[in-house]
Protein backbone atom coordinates (compact mmCIF):
# COMPACT_ATOMS: atom_id res chain seq x y z
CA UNK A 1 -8.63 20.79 57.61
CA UNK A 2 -6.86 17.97 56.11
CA UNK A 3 -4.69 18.64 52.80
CA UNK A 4 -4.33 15.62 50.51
CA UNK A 5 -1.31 14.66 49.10
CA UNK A 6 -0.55 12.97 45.78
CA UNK A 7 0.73 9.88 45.60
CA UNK A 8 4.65 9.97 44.24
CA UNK A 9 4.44 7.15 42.16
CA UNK A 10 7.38 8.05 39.44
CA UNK A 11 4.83 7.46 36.44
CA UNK A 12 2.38 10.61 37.55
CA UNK A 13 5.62 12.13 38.73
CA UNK A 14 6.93 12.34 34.92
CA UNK A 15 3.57 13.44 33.69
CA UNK A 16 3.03 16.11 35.93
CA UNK A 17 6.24 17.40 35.22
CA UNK A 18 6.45 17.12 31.86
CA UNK A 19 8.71 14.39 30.49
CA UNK A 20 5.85 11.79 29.41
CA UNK A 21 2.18 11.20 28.60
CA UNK A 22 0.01 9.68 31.46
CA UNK A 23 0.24 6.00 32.68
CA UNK A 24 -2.41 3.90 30.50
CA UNK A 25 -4.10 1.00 32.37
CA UNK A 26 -2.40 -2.09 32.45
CA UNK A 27 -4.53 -5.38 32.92
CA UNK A 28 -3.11 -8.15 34.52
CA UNK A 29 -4.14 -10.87 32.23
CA UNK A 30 -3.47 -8.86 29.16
CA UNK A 31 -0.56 -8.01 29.30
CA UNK A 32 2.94 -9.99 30.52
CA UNK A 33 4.37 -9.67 34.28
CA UNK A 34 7.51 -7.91 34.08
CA UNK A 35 10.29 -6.54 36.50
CA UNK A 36 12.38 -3.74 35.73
CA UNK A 37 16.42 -3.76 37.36
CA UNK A 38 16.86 -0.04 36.92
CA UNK A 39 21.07 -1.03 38.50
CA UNK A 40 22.92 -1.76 35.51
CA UNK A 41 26.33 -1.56 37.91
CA UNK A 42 25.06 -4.24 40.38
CA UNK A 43 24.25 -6.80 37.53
CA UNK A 44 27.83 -8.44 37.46
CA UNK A 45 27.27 -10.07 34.27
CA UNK A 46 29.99 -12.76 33.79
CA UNK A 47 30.56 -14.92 30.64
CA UNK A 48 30.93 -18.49 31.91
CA UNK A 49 30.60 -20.46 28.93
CA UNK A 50 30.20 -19.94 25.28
CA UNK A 51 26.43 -20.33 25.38
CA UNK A 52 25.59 -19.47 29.20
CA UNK A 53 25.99 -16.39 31.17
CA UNK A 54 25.80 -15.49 34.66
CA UNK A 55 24.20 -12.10 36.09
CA UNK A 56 23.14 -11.24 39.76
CA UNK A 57 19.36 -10.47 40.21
CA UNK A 58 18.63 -8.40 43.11
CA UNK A 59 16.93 -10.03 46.01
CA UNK A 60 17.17 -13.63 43.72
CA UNK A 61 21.29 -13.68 44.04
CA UNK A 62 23.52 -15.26 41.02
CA UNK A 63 20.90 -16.39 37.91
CA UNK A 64 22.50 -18.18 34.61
CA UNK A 65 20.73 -16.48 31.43
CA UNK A 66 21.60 -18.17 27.77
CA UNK A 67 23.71 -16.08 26.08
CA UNK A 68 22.21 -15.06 22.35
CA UNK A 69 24.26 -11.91 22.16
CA UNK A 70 27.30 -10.17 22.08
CA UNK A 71 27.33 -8.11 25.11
CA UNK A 72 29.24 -4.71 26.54
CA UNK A 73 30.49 -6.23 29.29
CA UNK A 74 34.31 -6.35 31.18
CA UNK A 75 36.95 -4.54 28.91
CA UNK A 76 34.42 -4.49 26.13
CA UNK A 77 32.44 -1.75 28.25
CA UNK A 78 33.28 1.88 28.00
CA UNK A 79 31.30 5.08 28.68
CA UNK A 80 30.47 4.95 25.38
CA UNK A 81 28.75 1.44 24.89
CA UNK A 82 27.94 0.29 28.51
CA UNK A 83 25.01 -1.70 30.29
CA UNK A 84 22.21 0.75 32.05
CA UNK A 85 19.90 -1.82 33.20
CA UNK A 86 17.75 -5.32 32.41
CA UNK A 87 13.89 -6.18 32.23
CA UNK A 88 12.99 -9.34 33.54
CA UNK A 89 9.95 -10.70 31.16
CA UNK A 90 7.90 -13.70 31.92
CA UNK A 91 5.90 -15.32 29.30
CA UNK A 92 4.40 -19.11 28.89
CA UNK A 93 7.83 -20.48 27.84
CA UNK A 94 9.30 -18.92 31.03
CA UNK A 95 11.46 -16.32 32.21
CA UNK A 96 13.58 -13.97 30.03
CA UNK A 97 15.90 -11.17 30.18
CA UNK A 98 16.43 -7.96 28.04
CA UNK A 99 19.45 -5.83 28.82
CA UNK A 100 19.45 -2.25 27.77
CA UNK A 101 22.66 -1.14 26.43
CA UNK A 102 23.50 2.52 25.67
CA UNK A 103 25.66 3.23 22.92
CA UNK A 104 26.51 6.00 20.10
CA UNK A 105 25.88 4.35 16.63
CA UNK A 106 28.12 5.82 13.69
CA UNK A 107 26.02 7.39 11.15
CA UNK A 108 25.84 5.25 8.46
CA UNK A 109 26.82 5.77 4.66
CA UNK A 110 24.23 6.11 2.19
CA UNK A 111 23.20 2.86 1.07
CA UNK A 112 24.01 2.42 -2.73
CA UNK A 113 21.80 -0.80 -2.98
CA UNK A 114 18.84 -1.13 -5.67
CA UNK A 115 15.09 0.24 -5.48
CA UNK A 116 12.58 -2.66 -4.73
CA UNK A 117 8.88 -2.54 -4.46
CA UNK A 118 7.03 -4.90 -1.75
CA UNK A 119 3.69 -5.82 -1.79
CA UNK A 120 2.83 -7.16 1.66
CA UNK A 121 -0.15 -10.40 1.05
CA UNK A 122 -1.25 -13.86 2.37
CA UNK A 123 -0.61 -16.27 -0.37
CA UNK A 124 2.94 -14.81 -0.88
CA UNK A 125 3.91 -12.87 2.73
CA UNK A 126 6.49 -9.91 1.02
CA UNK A 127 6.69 -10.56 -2.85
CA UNK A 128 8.91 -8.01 -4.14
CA UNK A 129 9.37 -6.54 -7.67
CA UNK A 130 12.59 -8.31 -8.71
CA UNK A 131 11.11 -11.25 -7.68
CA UNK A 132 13.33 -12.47 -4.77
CA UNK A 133 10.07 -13.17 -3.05
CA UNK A 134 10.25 -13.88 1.03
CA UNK A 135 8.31 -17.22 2.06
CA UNK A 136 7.95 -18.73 5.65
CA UNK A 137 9.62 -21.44 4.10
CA UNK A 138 13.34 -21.54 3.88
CA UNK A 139 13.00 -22.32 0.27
CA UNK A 140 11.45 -19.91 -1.96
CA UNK A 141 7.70 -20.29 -3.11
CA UNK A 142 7.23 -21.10 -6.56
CA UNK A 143 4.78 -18.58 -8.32
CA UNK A 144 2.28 -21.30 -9.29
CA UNK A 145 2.25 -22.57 -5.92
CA UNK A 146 -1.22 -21.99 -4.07
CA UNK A 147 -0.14 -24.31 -0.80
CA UNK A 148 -0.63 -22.16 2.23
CA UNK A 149 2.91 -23.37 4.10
CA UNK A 150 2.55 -22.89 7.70
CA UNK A 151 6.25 -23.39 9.20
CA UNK A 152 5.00 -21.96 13.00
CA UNK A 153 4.09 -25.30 14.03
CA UNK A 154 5.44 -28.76 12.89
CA UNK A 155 2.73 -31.68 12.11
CA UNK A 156 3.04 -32.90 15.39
CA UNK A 157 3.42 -29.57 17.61
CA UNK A 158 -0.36 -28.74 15.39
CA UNK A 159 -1.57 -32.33 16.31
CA UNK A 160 -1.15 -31.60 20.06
CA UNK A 161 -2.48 -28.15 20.03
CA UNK A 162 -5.77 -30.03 18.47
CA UNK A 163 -5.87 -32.49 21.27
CA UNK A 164 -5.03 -30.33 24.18
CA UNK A 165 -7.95 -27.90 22.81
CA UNK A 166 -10.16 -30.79 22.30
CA UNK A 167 -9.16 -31.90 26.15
CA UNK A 168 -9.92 -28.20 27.82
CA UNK A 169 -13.20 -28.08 25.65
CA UNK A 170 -14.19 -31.70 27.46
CA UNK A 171 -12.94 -30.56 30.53
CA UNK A 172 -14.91 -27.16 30.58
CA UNK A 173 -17.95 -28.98 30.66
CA UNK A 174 -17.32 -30.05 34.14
CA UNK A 175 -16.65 -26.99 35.58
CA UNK A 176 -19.90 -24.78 37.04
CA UNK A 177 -20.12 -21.51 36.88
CA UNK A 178 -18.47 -19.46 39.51
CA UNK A 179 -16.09 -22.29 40.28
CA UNK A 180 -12.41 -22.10 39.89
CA UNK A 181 -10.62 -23.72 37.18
CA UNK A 182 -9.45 -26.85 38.11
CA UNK A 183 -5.86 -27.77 38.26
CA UNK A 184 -5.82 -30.14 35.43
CA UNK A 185 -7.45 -27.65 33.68
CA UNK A 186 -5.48 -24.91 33.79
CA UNK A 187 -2.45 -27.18 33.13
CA UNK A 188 -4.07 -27.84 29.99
CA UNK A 189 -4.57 -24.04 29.44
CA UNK A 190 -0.28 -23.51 30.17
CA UNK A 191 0.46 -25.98 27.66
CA UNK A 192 -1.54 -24.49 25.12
CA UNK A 193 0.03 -20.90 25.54
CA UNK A 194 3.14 -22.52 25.36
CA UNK A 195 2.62 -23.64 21.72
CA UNK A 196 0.85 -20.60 20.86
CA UNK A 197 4.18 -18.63 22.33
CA UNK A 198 6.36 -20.58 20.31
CA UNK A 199 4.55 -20.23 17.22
CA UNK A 200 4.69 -16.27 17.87
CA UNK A 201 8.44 -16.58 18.64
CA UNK A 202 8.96 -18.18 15.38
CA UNK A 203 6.91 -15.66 13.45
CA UNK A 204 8.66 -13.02 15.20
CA UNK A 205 12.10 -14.38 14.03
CA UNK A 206 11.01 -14.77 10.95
CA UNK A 207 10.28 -10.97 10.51
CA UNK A 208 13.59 -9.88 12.22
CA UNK A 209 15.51 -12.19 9.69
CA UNK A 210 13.51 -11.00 6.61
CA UNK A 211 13.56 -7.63 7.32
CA UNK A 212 17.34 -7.25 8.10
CA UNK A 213 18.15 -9.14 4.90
CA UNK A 214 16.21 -6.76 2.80
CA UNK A 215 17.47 -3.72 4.82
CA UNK A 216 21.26 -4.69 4.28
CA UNK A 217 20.49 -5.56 0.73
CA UNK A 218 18.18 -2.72 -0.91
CA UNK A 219 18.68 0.67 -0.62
CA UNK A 220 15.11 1.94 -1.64
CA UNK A 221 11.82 -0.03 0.13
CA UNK A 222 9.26 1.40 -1.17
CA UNK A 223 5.74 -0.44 0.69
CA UNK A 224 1.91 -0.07 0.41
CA UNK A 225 0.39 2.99 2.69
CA UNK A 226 -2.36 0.12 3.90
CA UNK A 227 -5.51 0.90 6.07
CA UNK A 228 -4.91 -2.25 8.56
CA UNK A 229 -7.82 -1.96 10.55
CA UNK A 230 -10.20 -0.99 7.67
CA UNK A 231 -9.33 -4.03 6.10
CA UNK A 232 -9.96 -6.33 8.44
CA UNK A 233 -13.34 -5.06 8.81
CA UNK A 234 -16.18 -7.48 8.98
CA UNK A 235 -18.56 -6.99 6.60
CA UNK A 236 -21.89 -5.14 7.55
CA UNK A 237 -25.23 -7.20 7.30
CA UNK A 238 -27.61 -6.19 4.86
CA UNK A 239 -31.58 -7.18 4.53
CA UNK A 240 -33.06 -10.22 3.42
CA UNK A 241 -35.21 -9.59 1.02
CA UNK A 242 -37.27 -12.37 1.32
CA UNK A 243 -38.42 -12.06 5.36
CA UNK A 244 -39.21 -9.08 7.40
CA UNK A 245 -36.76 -7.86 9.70
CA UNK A 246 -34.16 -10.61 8.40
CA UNK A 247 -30.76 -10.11 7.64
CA UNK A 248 -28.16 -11.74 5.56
CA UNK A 249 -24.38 -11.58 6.60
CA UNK A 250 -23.17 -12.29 3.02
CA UNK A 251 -19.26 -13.93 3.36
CA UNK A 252 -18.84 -13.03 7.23
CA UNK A 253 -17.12 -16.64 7.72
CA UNK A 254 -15.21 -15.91 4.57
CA UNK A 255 -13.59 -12.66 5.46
CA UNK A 256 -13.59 -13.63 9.06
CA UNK A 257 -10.53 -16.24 7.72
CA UNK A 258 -9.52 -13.58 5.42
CA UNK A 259 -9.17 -11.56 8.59
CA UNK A 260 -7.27 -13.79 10.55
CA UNK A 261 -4.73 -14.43 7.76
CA UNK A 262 -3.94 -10.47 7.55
CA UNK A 263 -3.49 -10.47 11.86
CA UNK A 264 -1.03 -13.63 11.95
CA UNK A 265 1.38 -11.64 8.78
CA UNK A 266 1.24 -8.68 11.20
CA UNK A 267 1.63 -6.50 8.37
CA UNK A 268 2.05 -3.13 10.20
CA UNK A 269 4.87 -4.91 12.37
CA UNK A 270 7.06 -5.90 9.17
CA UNK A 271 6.64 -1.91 8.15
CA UNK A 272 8.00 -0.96 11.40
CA UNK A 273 10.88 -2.93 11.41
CA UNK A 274 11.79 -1.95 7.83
CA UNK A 275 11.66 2.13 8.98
CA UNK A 276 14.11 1.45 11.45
CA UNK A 277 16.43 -1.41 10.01
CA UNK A 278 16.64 0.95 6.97
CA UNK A 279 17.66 3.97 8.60
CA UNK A 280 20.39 1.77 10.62
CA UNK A 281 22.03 0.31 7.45
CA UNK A 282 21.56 3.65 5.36
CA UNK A 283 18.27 2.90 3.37
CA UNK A 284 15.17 4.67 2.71
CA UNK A 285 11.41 3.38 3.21
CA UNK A 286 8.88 5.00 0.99
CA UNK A 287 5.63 4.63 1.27
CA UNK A 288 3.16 4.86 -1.84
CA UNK A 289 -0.94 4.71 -2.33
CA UNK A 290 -2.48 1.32 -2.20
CA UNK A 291 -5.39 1.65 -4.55
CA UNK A 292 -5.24 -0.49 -7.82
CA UNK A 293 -2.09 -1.51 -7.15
CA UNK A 294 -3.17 -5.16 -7.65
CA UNK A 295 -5.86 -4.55 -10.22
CA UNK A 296 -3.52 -2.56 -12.79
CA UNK A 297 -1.45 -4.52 -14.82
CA UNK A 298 2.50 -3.70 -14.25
CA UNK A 299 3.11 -4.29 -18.16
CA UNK A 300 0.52 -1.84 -19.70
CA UNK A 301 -0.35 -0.21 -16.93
CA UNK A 302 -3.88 -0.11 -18.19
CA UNK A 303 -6.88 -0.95 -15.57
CA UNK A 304 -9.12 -3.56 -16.99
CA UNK A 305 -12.48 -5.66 -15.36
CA UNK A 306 -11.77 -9.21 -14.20
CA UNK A 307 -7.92 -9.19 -14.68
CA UNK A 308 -7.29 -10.68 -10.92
CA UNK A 309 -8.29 -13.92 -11.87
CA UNK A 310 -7.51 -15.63 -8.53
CA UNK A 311 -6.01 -14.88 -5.43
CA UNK A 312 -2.51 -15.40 -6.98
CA UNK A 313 -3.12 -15.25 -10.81
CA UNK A 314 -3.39 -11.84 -12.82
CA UNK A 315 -3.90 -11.78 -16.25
CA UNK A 316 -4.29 -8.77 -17.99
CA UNK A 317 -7.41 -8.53 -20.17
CA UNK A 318 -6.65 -6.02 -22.57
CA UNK A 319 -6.45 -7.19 -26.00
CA UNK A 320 -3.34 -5.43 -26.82
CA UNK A 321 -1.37 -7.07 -23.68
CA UNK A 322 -2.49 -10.31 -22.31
CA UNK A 323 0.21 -10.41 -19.58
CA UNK A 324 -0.34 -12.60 -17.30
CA UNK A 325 1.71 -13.58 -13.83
CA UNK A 326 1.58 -14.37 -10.12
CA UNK A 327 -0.73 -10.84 -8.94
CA UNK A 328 1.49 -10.69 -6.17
CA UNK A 329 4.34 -9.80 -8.03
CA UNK A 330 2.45 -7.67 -10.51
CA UNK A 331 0.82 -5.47 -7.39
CA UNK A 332 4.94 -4.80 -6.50
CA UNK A 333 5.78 -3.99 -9.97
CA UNK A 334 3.33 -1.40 -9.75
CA UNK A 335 4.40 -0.41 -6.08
CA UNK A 336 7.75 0.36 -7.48
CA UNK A 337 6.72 2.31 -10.19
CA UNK A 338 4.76 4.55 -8.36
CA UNK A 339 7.42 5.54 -6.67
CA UNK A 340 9.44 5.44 -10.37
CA UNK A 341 6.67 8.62 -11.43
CA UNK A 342 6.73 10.28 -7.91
CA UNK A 343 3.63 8.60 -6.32
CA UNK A 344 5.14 9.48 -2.76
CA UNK A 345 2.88 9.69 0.39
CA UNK A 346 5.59 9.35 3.08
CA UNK A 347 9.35 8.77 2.77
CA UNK A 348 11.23 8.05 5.95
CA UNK A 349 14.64 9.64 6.09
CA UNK A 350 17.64 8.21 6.34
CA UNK A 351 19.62 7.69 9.41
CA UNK A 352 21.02 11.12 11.31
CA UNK A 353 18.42 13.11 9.52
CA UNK A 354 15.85 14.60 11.61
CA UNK A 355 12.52 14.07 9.92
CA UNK A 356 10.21 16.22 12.81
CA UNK A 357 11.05 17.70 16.25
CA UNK A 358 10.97 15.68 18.96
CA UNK A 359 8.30 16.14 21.97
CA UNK A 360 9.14 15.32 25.36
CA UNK A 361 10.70 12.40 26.26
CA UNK A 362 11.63 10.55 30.06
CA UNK A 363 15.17 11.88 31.14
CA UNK A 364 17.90 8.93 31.57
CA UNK A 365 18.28 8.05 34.98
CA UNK A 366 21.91 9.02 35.17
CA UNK A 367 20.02 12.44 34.39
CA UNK A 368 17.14 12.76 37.35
């Protein structure tokens, strides 16, 4: 009789025993190659110059890393705020490193900063109540504007990306199927993930920077509760009435853009950060309902057909008001008085509080 063993692969290992949820497939080509350096001890990490660093990689030897952040290291490290360990990432723009650092954060003081609504959109990305609006651009959007800025790419980073998709569509044609991708090909293919990673780099900045500047300087966020994925939803066909069997897929190429536009703001991202970043400086994020927020005017508060004119125009069509104002920044001045008359679906505590238990989690490895 022979007994089979499990295999002691440390992910089953911590879900068998309790201290996580089971390992979740990983596809190659979905997801980015990554080594972890579990050692923080053996990293040696040595400041060299004021913009370069050095650390030692095991099995690679001595590596030089840029240097973006202040880290624990030398007589700055303590057992207190010390480094446990890196992650070596590798994307199209190359090879990076993340160092985990374990610290104890103070608890912060309540933050004693103003309330401000935000209404999360695509013609304005976060316009907020007091209208200190936040724009891709580094200057601020003027109400009446309807340009859509795009600062991801410049003129000529968007020209190549056109011309080196043009060139793989030409060069596809050549290839049969079953054959491998040619070399030139796939060159191609690398230089277009490198613009498309540096556009997502930027857009990722972009979102740290916002949301830490509205974290540090509100003490009350109070957001949409939004249904992501039912908005971006593409709309079901319905019958032609003219032919038999027919159907008509009335603004699918509309709301396919429309669709698009939500997944590049990365709306549920921007949320996320805010929780967290407010929590850290001593804020609160409150969450309120999302229905006629942007159909109710913010002056009258009275819900009348045909007031959203445009996409960035609301004009209120009672006779008795006749407000009228970028929509964007009416649909936050409604946000924030939801949360004014006690509207409330979710608030997020502040930071040291507690909000639910907490379930199982990995021990440290100083711990196993």
């Amino acid at each position: 009789m022979t007994l089979l063993r499990r295999p002691q692969w440390p992910a089953w290992v911590n879900c068998w025993e309790g201290r996580a949820d089971e390992p979740n497939y990983k596809g190659r080509f979905r997801s980015s190659m990554s080594v972890d350096i579990p050692q923080g001890r053996d990293l040696n990490i040595v400041r060299v110059h004021r913009r370069w660093g050095m650390v030692s990689i095991p099995r690679v030897g001595r590596v030089r890393f840029r240097w973006t952040k202040d880290l624990p290291v030398g007589k700055r490290a303590d057992k207190e705020n010390r480094i446990t360990g890196a992650r070596l990432v590798k994307d199209a723009l190359g090879w990076h490193i993340a160092f985990r650092v374990q610290s104890l954060p103070r608890a912060p003081e309540p933050h004693q900063g103003p309330k401000v609504g935000i209404d999360a959109g695509v013609n304005i990305p976060l316009a907020l109540s007091n209208e200190d609006h936040q724009d891709h651009g580094r200057r601020p959007r003027l109400l009446d504007g309807t340009a859509d800025w795009d600062k991801w790419l410049t003129s000529k980073e968007k020209a190549k990306l056109l011309q080196l998709e043009r060139q793989a569509a030409h060069r596809r044609t050549f290839r049969k199927r079953g054959e491998k991708t040619s070399r030139r090909l796939q060159h191609t293919y690398d230089q277009i993930k490198q613009l498309r990673a540096k556009a997502t780099r930027r857009a990722l900045d972009w979102q740290h920077q916002t949301t830490t500047y509205l974290a540090r300087t509100y003490g009350v966020l109070v957001v949409e509760q939004l249904n992501i994925p039912g908005m971006t939803k593409s709309p079901a066909p319905k019958p032609d009435p003219a032919g038999e069997g027919a159907f008509l897929r009335n603004g699918a190429r509309a709301k396919a853009g429309l669709n698009r536009s939500i997944a590049q703001e990365a709306w549920g991202r921007t949320v996320t950060m805010l929780t967290y970043k407010s929590a850290r400086y001593g804020g609160r994020l409150v969450k309120v309902p999302a229905p006629h927020t942007s159909q109710r005017c913010s002056a009258c508060q009275c819900t009348t057909p045909y007031s959203r004119e445009s996409q960035g125009l609301f004009s209120c069509k009672n006779p008795d008001c006749g407000w009228a104002a970028n929509a964007d920044w009416n649909a936050a001045r409604n946000i924030l008085h939801l949360y004014r008359i006690g509207h409330v679906i979710v608030e997020v505590p502040a930071a040291g509080r507690r909000g639910r238990r907490a379930g199982k989690t990995v021990k440290p490895v100083a711990a196993r």
